[in-house]
Protein backbone atom coordinates (compact mmCIF):
# COMPACT_ATOMS: atom_id res chain seq x y z
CA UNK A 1 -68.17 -13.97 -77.96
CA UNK A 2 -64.56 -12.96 -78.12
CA UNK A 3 -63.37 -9.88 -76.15
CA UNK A 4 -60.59 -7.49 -77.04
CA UNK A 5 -57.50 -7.54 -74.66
CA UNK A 6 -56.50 -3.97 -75.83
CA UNK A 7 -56.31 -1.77 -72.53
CA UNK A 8 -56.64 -4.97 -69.77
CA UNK A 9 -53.97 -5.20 -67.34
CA UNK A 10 -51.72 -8.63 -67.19
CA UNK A 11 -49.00 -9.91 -65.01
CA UNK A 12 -47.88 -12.95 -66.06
CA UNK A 13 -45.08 -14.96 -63.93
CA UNK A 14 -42.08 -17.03 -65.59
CA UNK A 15 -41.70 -14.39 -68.13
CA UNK A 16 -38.31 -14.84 -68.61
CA UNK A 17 -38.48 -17.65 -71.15
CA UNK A 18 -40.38 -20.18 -72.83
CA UNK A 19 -44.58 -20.06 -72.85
CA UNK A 20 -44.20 -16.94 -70.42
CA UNK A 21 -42.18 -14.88 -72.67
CA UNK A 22 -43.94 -15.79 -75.54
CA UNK A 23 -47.60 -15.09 -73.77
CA UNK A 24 -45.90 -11.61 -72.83
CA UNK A 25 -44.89 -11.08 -76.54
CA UNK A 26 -48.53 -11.70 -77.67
CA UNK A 27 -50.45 -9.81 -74.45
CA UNK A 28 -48.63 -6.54 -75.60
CA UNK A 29 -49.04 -7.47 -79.52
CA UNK A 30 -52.80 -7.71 -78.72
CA UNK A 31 -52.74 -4.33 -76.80
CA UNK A 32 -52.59 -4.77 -73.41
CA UNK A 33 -50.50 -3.56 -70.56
CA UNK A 34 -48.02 -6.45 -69.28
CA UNK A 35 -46.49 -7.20 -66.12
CA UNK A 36 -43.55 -9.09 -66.03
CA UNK A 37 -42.59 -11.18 -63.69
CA UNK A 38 -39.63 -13.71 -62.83
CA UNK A 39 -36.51 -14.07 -60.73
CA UNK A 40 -34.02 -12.77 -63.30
CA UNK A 41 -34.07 -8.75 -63.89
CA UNK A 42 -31.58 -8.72 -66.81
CA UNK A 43 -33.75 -11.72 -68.75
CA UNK A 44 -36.80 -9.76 -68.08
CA UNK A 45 -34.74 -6.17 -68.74
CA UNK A 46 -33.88 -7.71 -72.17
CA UNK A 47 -38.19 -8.81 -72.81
CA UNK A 48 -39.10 -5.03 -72.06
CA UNK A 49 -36.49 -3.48 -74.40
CA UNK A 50 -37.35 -6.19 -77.12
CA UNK A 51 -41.32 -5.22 -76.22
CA UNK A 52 -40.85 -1.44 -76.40
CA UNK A 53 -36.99 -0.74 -78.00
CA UNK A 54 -35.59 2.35 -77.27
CA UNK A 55 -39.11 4.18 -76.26
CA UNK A 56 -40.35 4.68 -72.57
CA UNK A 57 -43.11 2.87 -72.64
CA UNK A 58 -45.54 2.69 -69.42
CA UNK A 59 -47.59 -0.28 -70.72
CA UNK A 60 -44.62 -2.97 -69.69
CA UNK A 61 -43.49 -3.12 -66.16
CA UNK A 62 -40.88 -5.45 -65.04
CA UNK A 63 -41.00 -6.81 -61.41
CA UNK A 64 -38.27 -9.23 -59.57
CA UNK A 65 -40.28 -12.13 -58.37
CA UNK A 66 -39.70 -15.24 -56.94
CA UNK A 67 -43.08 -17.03 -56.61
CA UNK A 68 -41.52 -19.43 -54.10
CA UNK A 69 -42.07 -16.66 -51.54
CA UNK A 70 -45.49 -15.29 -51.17
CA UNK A 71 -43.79 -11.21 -49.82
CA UNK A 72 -42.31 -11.19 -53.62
CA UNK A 73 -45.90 -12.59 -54.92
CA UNK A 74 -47.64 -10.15 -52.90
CA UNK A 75 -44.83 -7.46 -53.59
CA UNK A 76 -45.74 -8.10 -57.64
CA UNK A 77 -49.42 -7.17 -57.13
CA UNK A 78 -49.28 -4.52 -55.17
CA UNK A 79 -46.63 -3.34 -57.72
CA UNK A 80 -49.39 -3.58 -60.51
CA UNK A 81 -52.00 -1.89 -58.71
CA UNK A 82 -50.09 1.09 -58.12
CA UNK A 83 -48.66 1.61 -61.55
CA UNK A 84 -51.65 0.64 -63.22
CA UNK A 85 -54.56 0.95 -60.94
CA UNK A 86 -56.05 -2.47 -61.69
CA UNK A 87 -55.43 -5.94 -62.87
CA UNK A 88 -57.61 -7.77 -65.29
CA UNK A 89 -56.03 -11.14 -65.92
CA UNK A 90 -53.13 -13.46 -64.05
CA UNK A 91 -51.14 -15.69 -65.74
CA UNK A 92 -49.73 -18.16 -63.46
CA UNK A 93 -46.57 -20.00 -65.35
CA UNK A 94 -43.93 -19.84 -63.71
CA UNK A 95 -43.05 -23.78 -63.63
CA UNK A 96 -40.45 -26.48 -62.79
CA UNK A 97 -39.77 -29.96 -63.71
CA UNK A 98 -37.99 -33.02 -63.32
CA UNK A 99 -36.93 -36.19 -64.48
CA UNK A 100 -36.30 -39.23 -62.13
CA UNK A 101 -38.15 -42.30 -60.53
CA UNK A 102 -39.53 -41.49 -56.76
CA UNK A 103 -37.53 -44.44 -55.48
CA UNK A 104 -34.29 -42.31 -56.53
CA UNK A 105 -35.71 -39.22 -55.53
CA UNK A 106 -34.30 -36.72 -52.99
CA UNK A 107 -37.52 -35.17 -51.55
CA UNK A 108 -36.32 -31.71 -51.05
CA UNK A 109 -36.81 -32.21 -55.22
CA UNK A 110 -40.53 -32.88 -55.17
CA UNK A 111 -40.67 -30.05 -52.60
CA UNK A 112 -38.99 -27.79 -54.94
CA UNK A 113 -41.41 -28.08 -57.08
CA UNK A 114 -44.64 -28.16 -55.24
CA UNK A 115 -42.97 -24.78 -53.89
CA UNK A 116 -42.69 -23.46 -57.74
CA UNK A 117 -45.51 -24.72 -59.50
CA UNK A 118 -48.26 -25.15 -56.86
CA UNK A 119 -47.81 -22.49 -54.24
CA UNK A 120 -46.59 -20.20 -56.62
CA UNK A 121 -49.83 -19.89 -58.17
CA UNK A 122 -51.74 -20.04 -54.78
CA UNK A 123 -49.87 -17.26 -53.70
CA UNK A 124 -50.61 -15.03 -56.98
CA UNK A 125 -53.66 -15.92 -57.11
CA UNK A 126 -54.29 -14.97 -52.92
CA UNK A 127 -53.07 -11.74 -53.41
CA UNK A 128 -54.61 -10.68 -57.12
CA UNK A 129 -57.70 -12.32 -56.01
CA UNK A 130 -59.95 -9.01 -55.02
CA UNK A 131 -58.26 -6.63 -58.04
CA UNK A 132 -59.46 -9.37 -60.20
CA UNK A 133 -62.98 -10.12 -58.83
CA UNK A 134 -63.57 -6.17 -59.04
CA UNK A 135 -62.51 -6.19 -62.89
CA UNK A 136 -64.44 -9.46 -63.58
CA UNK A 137 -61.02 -10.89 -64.95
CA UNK A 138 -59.19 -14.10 -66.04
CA UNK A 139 -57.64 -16.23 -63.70
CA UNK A 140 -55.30 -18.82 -65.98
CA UNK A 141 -52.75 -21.26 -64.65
CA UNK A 142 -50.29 -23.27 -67.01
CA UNK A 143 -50.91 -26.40 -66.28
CA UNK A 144 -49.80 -29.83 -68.13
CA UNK A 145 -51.61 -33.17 -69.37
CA UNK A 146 -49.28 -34.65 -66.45
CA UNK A 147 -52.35 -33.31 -64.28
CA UNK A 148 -54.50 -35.26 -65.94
CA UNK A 149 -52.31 -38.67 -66.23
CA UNK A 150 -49.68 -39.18 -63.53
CA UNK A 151 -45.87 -39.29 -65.76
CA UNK A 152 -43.67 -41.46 -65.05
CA UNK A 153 -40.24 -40.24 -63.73
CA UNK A 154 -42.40 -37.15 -62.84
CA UNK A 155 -43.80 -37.97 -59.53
CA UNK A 156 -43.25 -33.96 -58.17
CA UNK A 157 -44.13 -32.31 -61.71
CA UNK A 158 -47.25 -34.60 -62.53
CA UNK A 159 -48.72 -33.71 -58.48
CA UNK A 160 -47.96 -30.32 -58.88
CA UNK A 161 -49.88 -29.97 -61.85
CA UNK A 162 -52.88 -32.33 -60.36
CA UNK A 163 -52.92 -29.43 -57.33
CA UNK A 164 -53.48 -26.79 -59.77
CA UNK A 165 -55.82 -28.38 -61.29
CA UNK A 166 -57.77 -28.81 -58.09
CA UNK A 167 -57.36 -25.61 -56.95
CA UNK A 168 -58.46 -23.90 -59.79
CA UNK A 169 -61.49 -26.18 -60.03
CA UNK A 170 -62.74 -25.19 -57.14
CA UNK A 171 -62.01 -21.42 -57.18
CA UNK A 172 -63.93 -21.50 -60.39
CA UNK A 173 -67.40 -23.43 -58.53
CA UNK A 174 -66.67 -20.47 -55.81
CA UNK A 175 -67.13 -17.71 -57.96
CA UNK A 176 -69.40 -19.06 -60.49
CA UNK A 177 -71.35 -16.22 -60.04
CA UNK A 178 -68.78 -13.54 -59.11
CA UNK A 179 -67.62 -12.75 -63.13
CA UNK A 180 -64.58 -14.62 -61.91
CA UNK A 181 -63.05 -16.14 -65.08
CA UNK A 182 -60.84 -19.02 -64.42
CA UNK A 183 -59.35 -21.31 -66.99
CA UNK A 184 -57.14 -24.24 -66.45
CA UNK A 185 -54.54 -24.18 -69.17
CA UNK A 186 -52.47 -27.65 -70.39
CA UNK A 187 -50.54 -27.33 -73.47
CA UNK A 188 -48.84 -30.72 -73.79
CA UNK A 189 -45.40 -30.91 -75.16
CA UNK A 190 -44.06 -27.55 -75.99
CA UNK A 191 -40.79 -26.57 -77.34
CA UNK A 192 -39.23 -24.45 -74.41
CA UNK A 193 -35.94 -24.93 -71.91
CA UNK A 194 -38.70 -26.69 -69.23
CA UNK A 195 -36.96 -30.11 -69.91
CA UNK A 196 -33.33 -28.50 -70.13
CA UNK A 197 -33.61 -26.94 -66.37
CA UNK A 198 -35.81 -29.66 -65.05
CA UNK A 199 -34.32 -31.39 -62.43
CA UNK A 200 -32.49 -34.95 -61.59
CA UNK A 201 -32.77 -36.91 -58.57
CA UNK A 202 -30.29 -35.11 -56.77
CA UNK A 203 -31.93 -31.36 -57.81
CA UNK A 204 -29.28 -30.63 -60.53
CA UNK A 205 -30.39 -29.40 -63.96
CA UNK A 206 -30.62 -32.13 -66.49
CA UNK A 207 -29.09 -29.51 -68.78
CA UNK A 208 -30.50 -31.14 -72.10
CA UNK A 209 -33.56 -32.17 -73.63
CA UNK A 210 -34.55 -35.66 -74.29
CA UNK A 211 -36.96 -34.91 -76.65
CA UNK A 212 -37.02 -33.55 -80.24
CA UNK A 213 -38.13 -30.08 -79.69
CA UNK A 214 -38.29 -28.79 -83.19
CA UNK A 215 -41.07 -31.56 -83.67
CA UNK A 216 -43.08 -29.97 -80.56
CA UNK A 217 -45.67 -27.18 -80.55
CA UNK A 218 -44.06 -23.74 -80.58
CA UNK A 219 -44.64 -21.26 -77.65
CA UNK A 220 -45.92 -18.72 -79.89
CA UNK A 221 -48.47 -20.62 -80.89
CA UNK A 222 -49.44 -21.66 -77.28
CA UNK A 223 -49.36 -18.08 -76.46
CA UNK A 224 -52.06 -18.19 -79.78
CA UNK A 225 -54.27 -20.39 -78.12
CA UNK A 226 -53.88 -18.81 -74.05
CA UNK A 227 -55.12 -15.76 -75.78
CA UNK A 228 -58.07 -17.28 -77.50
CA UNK A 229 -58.94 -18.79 -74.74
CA UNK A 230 -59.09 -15.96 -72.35
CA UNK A 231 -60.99 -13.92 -74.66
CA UNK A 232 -63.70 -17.17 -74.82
CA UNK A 233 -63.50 -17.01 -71.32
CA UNK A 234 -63.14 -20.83 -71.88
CA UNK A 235 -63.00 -23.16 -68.79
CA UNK A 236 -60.47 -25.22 -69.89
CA UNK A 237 -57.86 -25.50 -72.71
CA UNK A 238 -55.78 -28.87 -73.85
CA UNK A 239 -53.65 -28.57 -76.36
CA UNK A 240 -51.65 -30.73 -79.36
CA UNK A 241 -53.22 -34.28 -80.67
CA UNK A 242 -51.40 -36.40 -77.93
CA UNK A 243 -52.63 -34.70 -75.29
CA UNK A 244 -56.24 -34.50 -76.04
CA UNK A 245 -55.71 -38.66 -76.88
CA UNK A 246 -54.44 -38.71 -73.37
CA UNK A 247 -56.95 -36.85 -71.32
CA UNK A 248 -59.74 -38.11 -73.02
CA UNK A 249 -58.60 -41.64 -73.08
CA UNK A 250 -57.69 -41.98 -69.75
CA UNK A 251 -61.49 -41.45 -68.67
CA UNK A 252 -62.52 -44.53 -70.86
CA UNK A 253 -59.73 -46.92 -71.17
CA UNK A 254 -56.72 -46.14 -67.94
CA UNK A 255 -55.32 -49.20 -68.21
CA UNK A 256 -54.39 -48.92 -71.73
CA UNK A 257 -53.32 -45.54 -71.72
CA UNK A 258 -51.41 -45.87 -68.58
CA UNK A 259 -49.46 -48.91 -70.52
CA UNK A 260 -49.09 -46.74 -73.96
CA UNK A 261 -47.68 -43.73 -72.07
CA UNK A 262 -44.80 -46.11 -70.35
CA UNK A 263 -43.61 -47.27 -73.12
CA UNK A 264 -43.75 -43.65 -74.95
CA UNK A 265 -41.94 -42.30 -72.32
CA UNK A 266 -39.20 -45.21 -71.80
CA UNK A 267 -38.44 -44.68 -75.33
CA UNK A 268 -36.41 -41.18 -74.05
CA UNK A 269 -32.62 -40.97 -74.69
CA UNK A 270 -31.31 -42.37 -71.16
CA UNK A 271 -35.02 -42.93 -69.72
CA UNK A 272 -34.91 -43.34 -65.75
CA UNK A 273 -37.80 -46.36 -66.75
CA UNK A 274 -34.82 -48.65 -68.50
CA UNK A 275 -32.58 -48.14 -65.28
């Protein structure tokens, strides 16, 4: 049974760009009230005035957040509460990535991300965790097939991702009989800046994609498919042709789909696997 998202509450982190700001475009489309969240207050001061032009409009809220730090995390729910009085669903996007072999790696990278992706999410989730078990609300974190099938040259991104996935596993066999909805959320490739700010060996921006993103899934229609989702209260969500290949094909046959993905991904512009 689908349910309406007109009048729920939603914060959703990393709404700045990509999947987030898309999912924030389609949250307030549908009708709901949207929190948004990121470390940039003139990116997300731009969202709200594209969201609500030249109208003061109470149903968007901007908040400053770094999800690296769990004061800002706990800082952005608290905010919600107040202004709105309750929180029905958390979106936990905001994400990092990378692109470089381990053996090249400077740790403080893989950190970097664990820090983004993983904690970032534990630390939402911590704090937003009682506002949404009152509501009965939707827990969803972003996620990626690299948390189903390690990628190479992704060593921090692909065990971020596997975390997540954990973690939201078992919050879901916690609360299986709280109302608690909690859906784990992989879209595949998407065309968004991810692979344009992920990060080298050393931690610098890449600064360019080495993929053809026109080809990829948009985020709009991600945000599409987040929305159904939540309103199926579905468990989990993988998204485009590959990536269903590759989850469900790495339960029957690993070996060959561990040997198919290398050579998809060594076929990159400037691959780290033909170093």
């Amino acid at each position: 049974m689908k349910k309406s998202l007109r009048g729920k509450v939603v914060v959703v982190t990393g709404a700045s760009s990509g999947i987030g700001k898309a999912c924030a475009r389609a949250f307030f489309t549908a009708g709901a009230s949207v929190v948004l969240a990121a470390r940039s207050g003139d990116k997300l001061g731009a969202l709200k005035s594209e969201l609500c032009g030249t109208a003061i409009d109470a149903s968007v809220l901007t908040v400053v957040t770094d999800v690296t730090r769990e004061a800002d995390c706990k800082n952005l729910i608290e905010t919600t509460l107040q202004h709105f009085g309750r929180l029905d669903i958390l979106v936990c996007n905001a994400g990092l990535s990378m692109r470089a072999l381990f053996k090249d790696l400077d740790l403080t990278v893989l950190k970097q991300l664990m820090d983004v992706n993983f904690w970032g999410c534990v630390y939402c989730t911590k704090h937003a965790l009682p506002a949404l078990l009152e509501s009965k609300g939707s827990l969803v974190g972003v996620t990626s097939i690299a948390g189903f099938k390690g990628l190479p040259a992704r060593t921090g991104y692909s065990a971020s991702k596997y975390a997540i996935n954990g973690f939201l596993d078992t919050l879901r066999t916690e609360h299986l009989y709280d109302g608690l909805h909690v859906m784990t959320f992989a879209p595949g490739f998407t065309s968004s800046n991810v692979r344009v700010a992920a990060l080298t060996a050393n931690g610098n921006p890449q600064g360019t994609t080495p993929r053809k993103e026109d080809k990829m899934m948009s985020a709009d229609r991600v945000a599409h498919h987040m929305l159904q989702g939540i309103r199926r209260r579905k468990n989990q969500v993988v998204l485009t042709p590959i990536g269903k290949i590759t989850v469900w094909g790495s339960k029957f046959f690993p070996r060959l789909v561990t040997r198919l993905e290398y050579k998809f991904m060594a076929q990159e512009p400037d691959s780290p696997l033909r170093s």
